[in-house]
Every structure is written in C-alpha cells, then in structure tokens.
C-alpha atoms as a PDB file:
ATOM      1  CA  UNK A   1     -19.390 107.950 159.680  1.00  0.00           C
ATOM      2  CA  UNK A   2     -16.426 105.467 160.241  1.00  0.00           C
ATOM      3  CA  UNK A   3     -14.453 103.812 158.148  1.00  0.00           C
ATOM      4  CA  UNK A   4     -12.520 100.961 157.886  1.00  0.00           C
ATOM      5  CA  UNK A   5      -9.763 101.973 155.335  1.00  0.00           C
ATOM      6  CA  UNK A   6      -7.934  98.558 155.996  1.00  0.00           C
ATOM      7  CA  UNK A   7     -10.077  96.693 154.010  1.00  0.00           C
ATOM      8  CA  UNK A   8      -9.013  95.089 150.725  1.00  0.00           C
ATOM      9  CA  UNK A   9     -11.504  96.891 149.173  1.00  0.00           C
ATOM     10  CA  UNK A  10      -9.467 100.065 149.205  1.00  0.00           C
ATOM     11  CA  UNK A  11      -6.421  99.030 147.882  1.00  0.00           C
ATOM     12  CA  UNK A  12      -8.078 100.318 144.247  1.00  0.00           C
ATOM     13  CA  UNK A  13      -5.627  97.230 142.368  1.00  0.00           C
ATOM     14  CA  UNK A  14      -2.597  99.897 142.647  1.00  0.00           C
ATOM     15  CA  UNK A  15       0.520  98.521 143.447  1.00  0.00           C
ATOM     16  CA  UNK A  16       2.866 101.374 143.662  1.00  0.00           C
ATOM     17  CA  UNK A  17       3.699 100.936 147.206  1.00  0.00           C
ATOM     18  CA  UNK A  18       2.242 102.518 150.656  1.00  0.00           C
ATOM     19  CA  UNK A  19       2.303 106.282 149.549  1.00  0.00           C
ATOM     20  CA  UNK A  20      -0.211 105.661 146.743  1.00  0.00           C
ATOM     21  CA  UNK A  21      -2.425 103.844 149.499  1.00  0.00           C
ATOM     22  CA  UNK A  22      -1.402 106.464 152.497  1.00  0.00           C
ATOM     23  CA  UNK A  23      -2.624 109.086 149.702  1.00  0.00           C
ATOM     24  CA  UNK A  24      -6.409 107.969 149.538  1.00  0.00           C
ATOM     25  CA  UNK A  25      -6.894 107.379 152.932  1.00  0.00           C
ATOM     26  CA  UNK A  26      -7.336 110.922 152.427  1.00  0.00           C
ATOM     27  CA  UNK A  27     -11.570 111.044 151.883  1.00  0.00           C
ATOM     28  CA  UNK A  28     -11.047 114.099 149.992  1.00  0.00           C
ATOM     29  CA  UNK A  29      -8.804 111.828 147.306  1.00  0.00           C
ATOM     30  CA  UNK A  30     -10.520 108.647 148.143  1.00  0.00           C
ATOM     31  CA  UNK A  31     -13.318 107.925 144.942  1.00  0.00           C
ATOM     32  CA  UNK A  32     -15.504 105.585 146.935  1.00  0.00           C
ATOM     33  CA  UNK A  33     -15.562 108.249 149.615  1.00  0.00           C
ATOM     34  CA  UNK A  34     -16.674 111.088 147.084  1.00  0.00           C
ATOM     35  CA  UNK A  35     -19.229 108.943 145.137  1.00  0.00           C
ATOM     36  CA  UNK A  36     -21.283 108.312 148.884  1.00  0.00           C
ATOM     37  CA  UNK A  37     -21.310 112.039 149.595  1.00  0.00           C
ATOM     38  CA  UNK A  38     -22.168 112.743 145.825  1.00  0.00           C
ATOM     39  CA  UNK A  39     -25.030 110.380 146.020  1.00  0.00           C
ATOM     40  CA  UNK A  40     -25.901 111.594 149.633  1.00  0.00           C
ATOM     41  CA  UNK A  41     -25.750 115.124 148.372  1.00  0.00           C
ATOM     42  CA  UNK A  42     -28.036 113.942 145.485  1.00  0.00           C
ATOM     43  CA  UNK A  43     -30.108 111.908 147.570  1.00  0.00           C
ATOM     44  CA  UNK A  44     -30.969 115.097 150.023  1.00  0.00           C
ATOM     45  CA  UNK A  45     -31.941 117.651 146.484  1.00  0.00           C
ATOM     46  CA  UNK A  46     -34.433 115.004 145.532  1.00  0.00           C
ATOM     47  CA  UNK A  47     -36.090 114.878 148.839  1.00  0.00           C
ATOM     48  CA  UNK A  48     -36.428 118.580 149.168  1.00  0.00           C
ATOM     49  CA  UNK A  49     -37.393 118.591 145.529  1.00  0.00           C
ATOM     50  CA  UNK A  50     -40.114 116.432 146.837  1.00  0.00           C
ATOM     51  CA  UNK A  51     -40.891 118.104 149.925  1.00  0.00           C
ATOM     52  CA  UNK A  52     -41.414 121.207 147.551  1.00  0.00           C
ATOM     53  CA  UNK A  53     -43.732 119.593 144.950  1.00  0.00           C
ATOM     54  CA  UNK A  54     -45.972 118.298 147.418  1.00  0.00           C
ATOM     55  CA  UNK A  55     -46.330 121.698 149.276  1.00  0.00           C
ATOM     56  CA  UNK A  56     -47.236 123.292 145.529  1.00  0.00           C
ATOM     57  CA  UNK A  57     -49.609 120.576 145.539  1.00  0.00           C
ATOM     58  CA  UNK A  58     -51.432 121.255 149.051  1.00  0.00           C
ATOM     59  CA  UNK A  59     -51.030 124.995 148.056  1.00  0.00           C
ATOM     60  CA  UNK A  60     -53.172 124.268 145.035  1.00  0.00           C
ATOM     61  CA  UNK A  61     -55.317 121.613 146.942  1.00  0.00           C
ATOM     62  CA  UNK A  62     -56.314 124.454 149.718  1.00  0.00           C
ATOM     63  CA  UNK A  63     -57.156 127.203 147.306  1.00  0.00           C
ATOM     64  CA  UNK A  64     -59.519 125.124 144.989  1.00  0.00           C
ATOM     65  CA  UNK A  65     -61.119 124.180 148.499  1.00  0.00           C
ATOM     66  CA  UNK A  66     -61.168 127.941 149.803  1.00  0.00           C
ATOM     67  CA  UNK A  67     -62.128 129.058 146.195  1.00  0.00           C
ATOM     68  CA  UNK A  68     -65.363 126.479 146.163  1.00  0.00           C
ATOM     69  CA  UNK A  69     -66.213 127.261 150.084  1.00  0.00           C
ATOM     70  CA  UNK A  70     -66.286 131.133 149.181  1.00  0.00           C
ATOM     71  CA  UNK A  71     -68.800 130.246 146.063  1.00  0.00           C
ATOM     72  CA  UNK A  72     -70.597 128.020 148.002  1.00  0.00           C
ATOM     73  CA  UNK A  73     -70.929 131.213 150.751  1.00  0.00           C
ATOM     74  CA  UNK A  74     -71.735 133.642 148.044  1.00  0.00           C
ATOM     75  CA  UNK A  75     -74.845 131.750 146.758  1.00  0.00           C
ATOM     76  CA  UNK A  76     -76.271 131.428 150.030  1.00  0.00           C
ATOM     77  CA  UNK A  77     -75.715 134.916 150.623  1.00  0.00           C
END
C-alpha cells in the first residue's frame, strides 16, 4: 500500500519544524496510518466472525435435515 506522505494532509497542524514531520513518516508513529490497519484489522475479525456464524448456521441447517431424513427412513422401515 503506497503512500503519499507529501500531502498536506500529513502535516497534523504541527509546526515544530521538519523532525516532528520526518518523525511520522514513520507508519508505526503516524495516527492516520494506525487507525487504517486498526480498522482493517477490525474489518477482517468481523468477516471471520461472519464466516463462522453462518457455518454454525449450515451446521444446524444440515442436521435438522439429516435428523428429519433419518425419521422419515425409520417410519418406512
């Protein structure tokens, strides 16, 4: 992911000279960059949160189905 960390955008309204601006060109002390991983990070849980719920779901889904076809078996039995 590139970034353009000339942008006025990423000045963060601090004025103390060039260090202060040399210093979050850094990403690891740069607050926009760790907000986008945060969220990414956060993003990625809820879709595997997701991904998990639905396979409870077709877990459940598949045994009521297996449960009623082995009823349905027994009775004609």
């Amino acid at each position: 992911m590139e970034r353009d960390f000339n942008s006025p955008y990423m000045d963060f309204g601090m004025s103390q000279g060039p260090d202060m601006n040399d210093f979050y060109k850094d990403p690891m002390f740069n607050p926009v960059m760790q907000y986008e991983q945060a969220y990414s990070y956060y993003k990625y849980l809820c879709m595997q949160m997701d991904y998990r719920i639905k396979c409870k779901e077709y877990e459940k889904m598949c045994n009521v189905n297996n449960s009623n076809n082995e009823r349905k078996e027994r009775r004609v039995e």
